[in-house]
Protein backbone atom coordinates (compact mmCIF):
# COMPACT_ATOMS: atom_id res chain seq x y z
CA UNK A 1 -26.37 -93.69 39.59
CA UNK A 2 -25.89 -90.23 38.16
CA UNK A 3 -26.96 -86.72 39.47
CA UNK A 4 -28.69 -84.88 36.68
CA UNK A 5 -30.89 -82.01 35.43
CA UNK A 6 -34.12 -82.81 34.01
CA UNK A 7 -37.33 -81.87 32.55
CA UNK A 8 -40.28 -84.61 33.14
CA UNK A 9 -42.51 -84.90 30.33
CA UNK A 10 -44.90 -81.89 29.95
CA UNK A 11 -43.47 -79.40 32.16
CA UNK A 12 -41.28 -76.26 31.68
CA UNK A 13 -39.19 -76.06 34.95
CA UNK A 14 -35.81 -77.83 35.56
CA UNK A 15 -35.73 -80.34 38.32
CA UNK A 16 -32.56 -82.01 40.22
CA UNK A 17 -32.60 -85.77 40.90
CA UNK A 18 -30.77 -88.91 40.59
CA UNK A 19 -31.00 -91.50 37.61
CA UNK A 20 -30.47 -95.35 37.30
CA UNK A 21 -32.06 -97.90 34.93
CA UNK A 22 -34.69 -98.36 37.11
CA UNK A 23 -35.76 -94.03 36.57
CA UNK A 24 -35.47 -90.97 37.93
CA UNK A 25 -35.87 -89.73 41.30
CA UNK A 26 -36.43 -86.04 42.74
CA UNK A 27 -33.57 -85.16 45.05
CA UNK A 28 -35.63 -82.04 47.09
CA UNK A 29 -33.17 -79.07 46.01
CA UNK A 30 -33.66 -76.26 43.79
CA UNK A 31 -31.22 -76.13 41.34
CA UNK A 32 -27.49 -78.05 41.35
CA UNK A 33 -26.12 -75.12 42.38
CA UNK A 34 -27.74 -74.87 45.42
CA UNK A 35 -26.50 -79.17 46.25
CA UNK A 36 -23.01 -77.67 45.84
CA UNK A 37 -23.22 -75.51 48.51
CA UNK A 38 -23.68 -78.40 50.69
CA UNK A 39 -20.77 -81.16 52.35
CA UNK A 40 -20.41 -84.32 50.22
CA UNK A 41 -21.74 -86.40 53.20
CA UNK A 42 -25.24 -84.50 52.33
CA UNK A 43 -25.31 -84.58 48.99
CA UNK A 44 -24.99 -88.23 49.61
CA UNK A 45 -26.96 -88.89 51.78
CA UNK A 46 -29.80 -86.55 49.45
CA UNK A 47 -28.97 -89.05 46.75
CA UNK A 48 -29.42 -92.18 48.67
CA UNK A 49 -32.55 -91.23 50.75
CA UNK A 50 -34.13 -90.27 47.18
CA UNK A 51 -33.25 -93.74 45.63
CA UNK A 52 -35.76 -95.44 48.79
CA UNK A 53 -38.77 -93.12 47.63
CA UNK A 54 -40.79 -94.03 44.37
CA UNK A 55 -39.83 -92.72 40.76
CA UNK A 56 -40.94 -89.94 39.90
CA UNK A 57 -40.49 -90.76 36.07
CA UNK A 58 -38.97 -92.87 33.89
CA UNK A 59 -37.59 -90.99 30.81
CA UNK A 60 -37.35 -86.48 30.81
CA UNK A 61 -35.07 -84.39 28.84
CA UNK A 62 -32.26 -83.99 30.39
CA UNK A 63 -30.05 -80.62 30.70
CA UNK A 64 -26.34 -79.82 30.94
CA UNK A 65 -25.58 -81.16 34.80
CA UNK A 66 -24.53 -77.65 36.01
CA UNK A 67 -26.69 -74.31 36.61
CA UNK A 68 -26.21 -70.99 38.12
CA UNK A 69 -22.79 -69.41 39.55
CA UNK A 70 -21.27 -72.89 38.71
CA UNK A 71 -18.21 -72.23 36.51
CA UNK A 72 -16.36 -74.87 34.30
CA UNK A 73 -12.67 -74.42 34.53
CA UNK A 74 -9.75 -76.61 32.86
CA UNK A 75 -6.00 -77.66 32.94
CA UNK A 76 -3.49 -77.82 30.51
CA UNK A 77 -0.40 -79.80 29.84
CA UNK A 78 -1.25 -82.45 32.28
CA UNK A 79 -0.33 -85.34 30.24
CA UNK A 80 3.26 -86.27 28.53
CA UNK A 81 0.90 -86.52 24.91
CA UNK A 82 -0.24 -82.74 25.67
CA UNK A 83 3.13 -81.49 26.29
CA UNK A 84 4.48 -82.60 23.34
CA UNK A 85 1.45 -82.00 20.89
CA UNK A 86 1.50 -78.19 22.41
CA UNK A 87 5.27 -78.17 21.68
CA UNK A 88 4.76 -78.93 18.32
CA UNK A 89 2.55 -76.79 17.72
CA UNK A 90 3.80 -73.71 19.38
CA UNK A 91 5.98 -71.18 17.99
CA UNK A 92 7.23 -70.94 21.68
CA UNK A 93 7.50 -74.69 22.76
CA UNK A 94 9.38 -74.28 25.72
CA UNK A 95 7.07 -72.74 27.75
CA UNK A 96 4.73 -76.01 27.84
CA UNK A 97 7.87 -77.42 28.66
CA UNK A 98 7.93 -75.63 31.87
CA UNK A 99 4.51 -75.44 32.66
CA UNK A 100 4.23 -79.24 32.66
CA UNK A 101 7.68 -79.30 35.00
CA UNK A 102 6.53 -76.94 37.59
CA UNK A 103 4.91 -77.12 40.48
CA UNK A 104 2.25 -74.77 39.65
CA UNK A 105 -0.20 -76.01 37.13
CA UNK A 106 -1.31 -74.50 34.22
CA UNK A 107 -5.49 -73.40 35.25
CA UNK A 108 -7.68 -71.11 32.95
CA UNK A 109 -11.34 -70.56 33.12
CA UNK A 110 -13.18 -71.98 30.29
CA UNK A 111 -17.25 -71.10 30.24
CA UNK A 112 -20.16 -70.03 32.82
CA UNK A 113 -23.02 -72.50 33.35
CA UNK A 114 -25.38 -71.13 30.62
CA UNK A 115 -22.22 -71.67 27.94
CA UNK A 116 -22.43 -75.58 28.45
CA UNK A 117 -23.61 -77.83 25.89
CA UNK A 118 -24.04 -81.41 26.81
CA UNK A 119 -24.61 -84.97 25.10
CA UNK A 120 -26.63 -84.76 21.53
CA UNK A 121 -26.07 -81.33 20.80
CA UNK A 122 -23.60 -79.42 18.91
CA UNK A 123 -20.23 -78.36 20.04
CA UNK A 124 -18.52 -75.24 17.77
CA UNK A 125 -15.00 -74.89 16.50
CA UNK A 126 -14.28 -71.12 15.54
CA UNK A 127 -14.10 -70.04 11.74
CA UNK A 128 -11.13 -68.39 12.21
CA UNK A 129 -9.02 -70.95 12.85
CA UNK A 130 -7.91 -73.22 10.26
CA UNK A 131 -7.04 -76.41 12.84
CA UNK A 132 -9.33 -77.42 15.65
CA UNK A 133 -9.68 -80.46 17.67
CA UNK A 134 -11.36 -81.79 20.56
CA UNK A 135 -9.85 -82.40 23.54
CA UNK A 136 -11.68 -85.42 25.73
CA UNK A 137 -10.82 -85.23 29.27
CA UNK A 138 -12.37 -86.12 32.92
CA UNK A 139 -14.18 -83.58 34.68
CA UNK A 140 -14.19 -83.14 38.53
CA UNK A 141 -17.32 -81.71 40.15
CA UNK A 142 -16.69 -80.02 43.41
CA UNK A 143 -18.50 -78.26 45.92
CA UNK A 144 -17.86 -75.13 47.63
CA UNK A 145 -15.88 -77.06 49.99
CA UNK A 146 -13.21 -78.20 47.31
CA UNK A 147 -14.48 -81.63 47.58
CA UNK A 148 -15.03 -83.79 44.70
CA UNK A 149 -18.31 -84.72 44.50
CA UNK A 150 -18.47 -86.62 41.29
CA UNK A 151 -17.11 -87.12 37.78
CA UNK A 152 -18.41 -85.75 34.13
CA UNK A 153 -16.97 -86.71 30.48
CA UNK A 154 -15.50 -83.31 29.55
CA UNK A 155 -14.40 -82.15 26.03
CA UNK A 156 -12.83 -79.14 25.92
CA UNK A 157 -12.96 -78.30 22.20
CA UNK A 158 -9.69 -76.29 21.08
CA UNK A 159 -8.20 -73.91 18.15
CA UNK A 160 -4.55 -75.88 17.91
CA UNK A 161 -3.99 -72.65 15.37
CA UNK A 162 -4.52 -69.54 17.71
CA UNK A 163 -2.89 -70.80 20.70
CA UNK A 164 0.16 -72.28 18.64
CA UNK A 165 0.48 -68.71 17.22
CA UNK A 166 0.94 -67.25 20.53
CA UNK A 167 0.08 -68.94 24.21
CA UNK A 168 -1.07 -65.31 25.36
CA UNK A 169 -4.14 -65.98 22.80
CA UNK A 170 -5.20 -69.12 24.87
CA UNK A 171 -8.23 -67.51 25.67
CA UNK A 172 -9.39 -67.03 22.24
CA UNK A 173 -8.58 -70.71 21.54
CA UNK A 174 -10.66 -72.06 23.99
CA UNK A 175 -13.63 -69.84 25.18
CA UNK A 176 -15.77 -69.50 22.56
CA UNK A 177 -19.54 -70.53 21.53
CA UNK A 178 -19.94 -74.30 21.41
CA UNK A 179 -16.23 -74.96 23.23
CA UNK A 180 -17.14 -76.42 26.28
CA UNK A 181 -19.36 -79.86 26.10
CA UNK A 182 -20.42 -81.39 29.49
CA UNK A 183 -22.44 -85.21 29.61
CA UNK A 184 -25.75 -84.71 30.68
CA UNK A 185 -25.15 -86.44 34.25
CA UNK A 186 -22.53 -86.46 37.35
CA UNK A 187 -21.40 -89.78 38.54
CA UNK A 188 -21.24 -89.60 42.21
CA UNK A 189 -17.65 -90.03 43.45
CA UNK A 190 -18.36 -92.25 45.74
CA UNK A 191 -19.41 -95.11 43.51
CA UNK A 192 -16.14 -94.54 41.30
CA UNK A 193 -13.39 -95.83 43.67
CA UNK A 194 -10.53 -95.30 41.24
CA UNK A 195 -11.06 -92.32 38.72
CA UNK A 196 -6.82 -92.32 38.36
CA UNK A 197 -7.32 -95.45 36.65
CA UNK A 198 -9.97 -94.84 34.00
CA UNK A 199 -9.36 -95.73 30.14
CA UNK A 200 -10.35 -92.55 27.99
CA UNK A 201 -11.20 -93.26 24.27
CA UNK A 202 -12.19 -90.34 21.60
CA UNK A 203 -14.06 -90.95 18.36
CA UNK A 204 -14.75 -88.81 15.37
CA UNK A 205 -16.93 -90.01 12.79
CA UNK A 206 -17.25 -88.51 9.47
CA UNK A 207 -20.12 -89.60 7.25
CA UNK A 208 -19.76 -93.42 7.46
CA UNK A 209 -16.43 -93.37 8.35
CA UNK A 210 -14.09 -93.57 11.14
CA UNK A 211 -11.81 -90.23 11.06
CA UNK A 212 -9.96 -90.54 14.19
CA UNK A 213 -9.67 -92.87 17.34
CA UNK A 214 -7.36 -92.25 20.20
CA UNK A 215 -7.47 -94.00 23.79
CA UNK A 216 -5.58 -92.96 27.12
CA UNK A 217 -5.64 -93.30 30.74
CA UNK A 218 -6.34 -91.15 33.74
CA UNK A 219 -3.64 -93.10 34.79
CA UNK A 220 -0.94 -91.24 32.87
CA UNK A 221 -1.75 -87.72 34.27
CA UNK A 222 1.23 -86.35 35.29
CA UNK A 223 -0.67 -84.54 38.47
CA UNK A 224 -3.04 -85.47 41.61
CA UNK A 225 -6.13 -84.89 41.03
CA UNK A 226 -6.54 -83.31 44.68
CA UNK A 227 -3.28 -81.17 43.35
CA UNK A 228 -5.10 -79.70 40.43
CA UNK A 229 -7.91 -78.87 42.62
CA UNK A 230 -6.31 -77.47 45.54
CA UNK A 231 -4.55 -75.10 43.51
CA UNK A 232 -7.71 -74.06 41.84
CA UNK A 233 -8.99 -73.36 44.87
CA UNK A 234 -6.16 -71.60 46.54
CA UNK A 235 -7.21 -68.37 44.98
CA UNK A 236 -10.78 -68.50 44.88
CA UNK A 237 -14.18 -68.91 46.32
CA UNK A 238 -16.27 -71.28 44.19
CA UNK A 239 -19.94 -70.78 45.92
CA UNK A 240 -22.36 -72.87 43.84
CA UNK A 241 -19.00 -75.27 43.03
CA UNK A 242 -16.64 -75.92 40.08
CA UNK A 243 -15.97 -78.45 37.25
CA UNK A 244 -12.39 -79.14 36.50
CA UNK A 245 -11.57 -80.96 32.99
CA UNK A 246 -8.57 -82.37 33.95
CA UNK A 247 -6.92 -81.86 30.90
CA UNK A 248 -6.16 -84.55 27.80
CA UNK A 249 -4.10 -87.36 26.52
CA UNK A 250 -5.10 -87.65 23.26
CA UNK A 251 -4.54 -85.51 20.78
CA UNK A 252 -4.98 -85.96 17.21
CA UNK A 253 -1.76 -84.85 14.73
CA UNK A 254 -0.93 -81.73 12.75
CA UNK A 255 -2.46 -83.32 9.49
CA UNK A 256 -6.33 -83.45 11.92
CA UNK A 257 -8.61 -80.96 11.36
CA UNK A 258 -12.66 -81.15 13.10
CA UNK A 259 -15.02 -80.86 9.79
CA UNK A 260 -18.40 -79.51 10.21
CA UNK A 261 -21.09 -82.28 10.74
CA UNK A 262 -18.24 -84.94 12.08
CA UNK A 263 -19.86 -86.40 15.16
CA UNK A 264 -17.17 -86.76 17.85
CA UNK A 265 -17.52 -89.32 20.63
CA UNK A 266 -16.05 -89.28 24.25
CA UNK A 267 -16.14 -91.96 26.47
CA UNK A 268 -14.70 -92.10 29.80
CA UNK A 269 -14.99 -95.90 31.65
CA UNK A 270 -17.24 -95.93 35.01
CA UNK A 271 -18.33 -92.15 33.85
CA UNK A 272 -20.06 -91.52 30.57
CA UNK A 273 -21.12 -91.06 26.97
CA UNK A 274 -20.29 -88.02 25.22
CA UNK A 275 -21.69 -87.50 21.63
CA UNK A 276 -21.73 -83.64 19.74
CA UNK A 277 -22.01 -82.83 16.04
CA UNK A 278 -19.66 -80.46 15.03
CA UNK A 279 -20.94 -76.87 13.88
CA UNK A 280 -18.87 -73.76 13.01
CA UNK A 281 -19.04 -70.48 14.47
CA UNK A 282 -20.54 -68.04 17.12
CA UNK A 283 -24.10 -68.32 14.35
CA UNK A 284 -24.47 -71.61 15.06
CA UNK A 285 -25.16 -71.36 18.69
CA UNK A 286 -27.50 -67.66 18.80
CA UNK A 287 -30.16 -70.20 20.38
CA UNK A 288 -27.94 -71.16 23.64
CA UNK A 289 -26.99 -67.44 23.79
CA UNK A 290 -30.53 -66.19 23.85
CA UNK A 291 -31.93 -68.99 25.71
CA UNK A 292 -33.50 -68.79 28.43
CA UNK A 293 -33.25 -70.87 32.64
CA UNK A 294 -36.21 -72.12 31.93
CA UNK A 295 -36.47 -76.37 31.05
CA UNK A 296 -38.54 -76.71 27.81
CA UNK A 297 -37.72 -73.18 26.47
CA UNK A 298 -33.58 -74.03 27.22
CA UNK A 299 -33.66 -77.37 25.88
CA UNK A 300 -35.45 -75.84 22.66
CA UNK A 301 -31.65 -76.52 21.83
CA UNK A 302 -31.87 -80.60 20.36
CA UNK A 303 -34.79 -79.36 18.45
CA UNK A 304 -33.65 -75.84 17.39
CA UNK A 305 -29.78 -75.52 17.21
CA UNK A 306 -29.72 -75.09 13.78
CA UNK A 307 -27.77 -77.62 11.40
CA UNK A 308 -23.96 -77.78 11.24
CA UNK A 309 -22.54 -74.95 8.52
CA UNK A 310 -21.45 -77.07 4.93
CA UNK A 311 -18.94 -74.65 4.93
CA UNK A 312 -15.06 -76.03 5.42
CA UNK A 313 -12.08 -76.04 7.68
């Protein structure tokens, strides 16, 4: 079962429901916003109840799995394979050093709802930066009560060369147009008994061929996941709920570089599909910009986004 967003077939508004293989079925809330107000015991038992009434369709378009005030947030340098890679990288390697020794973690805010792009449509790496790579993670979906509700495949596309010039640039290396790529459905945490033991693999495909292939386990973060989201909610009031990308274990070496039109594949087990073409800068993505809320007239995006630049990295 996932939770999703959808359009049915001929209309215009966004719906919220649940999806198997057997369809899709209407959930009776507005927007997903408005389910993550709620406790976990009534999202559930929303989810369930809907699975005992009829379909209400079998195939819809389906949107990015967060709306509204929901904000997508990330951690850093939660995996042995990220400390070093960031070391490397870094004119100033010590500090991931730290960061991934302390007992605070390393949290930064990484898009609004509206900025998400999901499965099938384009994710962006900046065209200022000469090295940019994807960064495939878990992502926890919580509700206003800091309780995880369910899981997403997360990539949280990077620029390895402005954050390696200078950590105080982070930022710039990560929130930008087409950075943050969400699958297009939430797998309810209570039918995923152990998400610190899920295998993590990350594809990149480049014409015919197979550019780079990395695999890891949520079983080598070096944090809780309840850590990483207590501390994100220590500070803060999360009203229409969170995702938290958990940060990565697979990162590609110096020599990798994202090339527009590679197709870059994340799959997380008991969780997801994740597949963007890469595009390059903020002109490829003036349609999710000026889009509008609105189902049909949102979703213009698999039909609109324009095609990836044939220009270099």
């Amino acid at each position: 079962m996932r939770i999703i967003r959808y359009v049915p077939d001929g209309e215009r508004e966004p719906r919220v429901g649940v999806e198997d293989a057997g369809g899709i079925w209407d959930i009776g809330v507005p927007t997903v916003g408005d389910l993550l107000r709620l406790p976990l015991s009534r999202i559930r038992g929303l989810a369930e109840e809907a699975r005992r009434r009829p379909a209400v369709a079998r195939a819809a378009i389906l949107l990015p799995p967060i709306d509204g005030r929901t904000e997508v947030w990330a951690a850093g340098v939660t995996y042995r394979r990220s400390r070093q890679a960031r070391m490397e990288e870094s004119v100033t390697a010590d500090v991931y050093e730290r960061v991934y020794n302390s007992q605070r973690p390393e949290l930064f805010f990484k898009c609004a709802a509206w900025r998400v792009v999901t499965d099938g449509e384009p994710i962006g790496i900046r065209e200022d930066s000469e090295l940019n790579v994807p960064e495939p993670e878990l992502g926890l979906v919580a509700n206003q009560h800091a309780e995880i509700v369910g899981y997403v495949v997360s990539n949280d596309v990077s620029s390895r060369t402005i954050e390696g010039e200078n950590p105080l640039y982070l930022p710039q290396a990560k929130i930008y147009a087409g950075s943050s790529a969400l699958s297009d459905g939430i797998r309810p945490s209570w039918e995923v008994p152990a998400p610190t033991g899920l295998d993590v693999t990350l594809t990149v495909t480049r014409g015919t061929t197979t550019r780079w292939h990395g695999r890891a386990s949520t079983a080598q973060l070096h944090r809780p996941l309840a850590e990483l989201m207590e501390y994100l909610f220590r500070g803060d009031h999360f009203p229409e709920g969170v995702v938290l990308s958990t940060g990565t274990g697979i990162v590609p070496e110096l020599d990798f570089t994202l090339h527009p039109g590679d197709v870059v594949t994340v799959t997380v087990q008991d969780v997801g599909v994740l597949t963007n073409t890469v595009a390059v800068g903020k002109g490829s993505f003036g349609w999710l910009a000026n889009a509008s809320g609105h189902g049909v007239v949102q979703r213009a995006r698999s039909a609109a986004a324009p095609s990836p630049s044939s220009s270099s990295q």
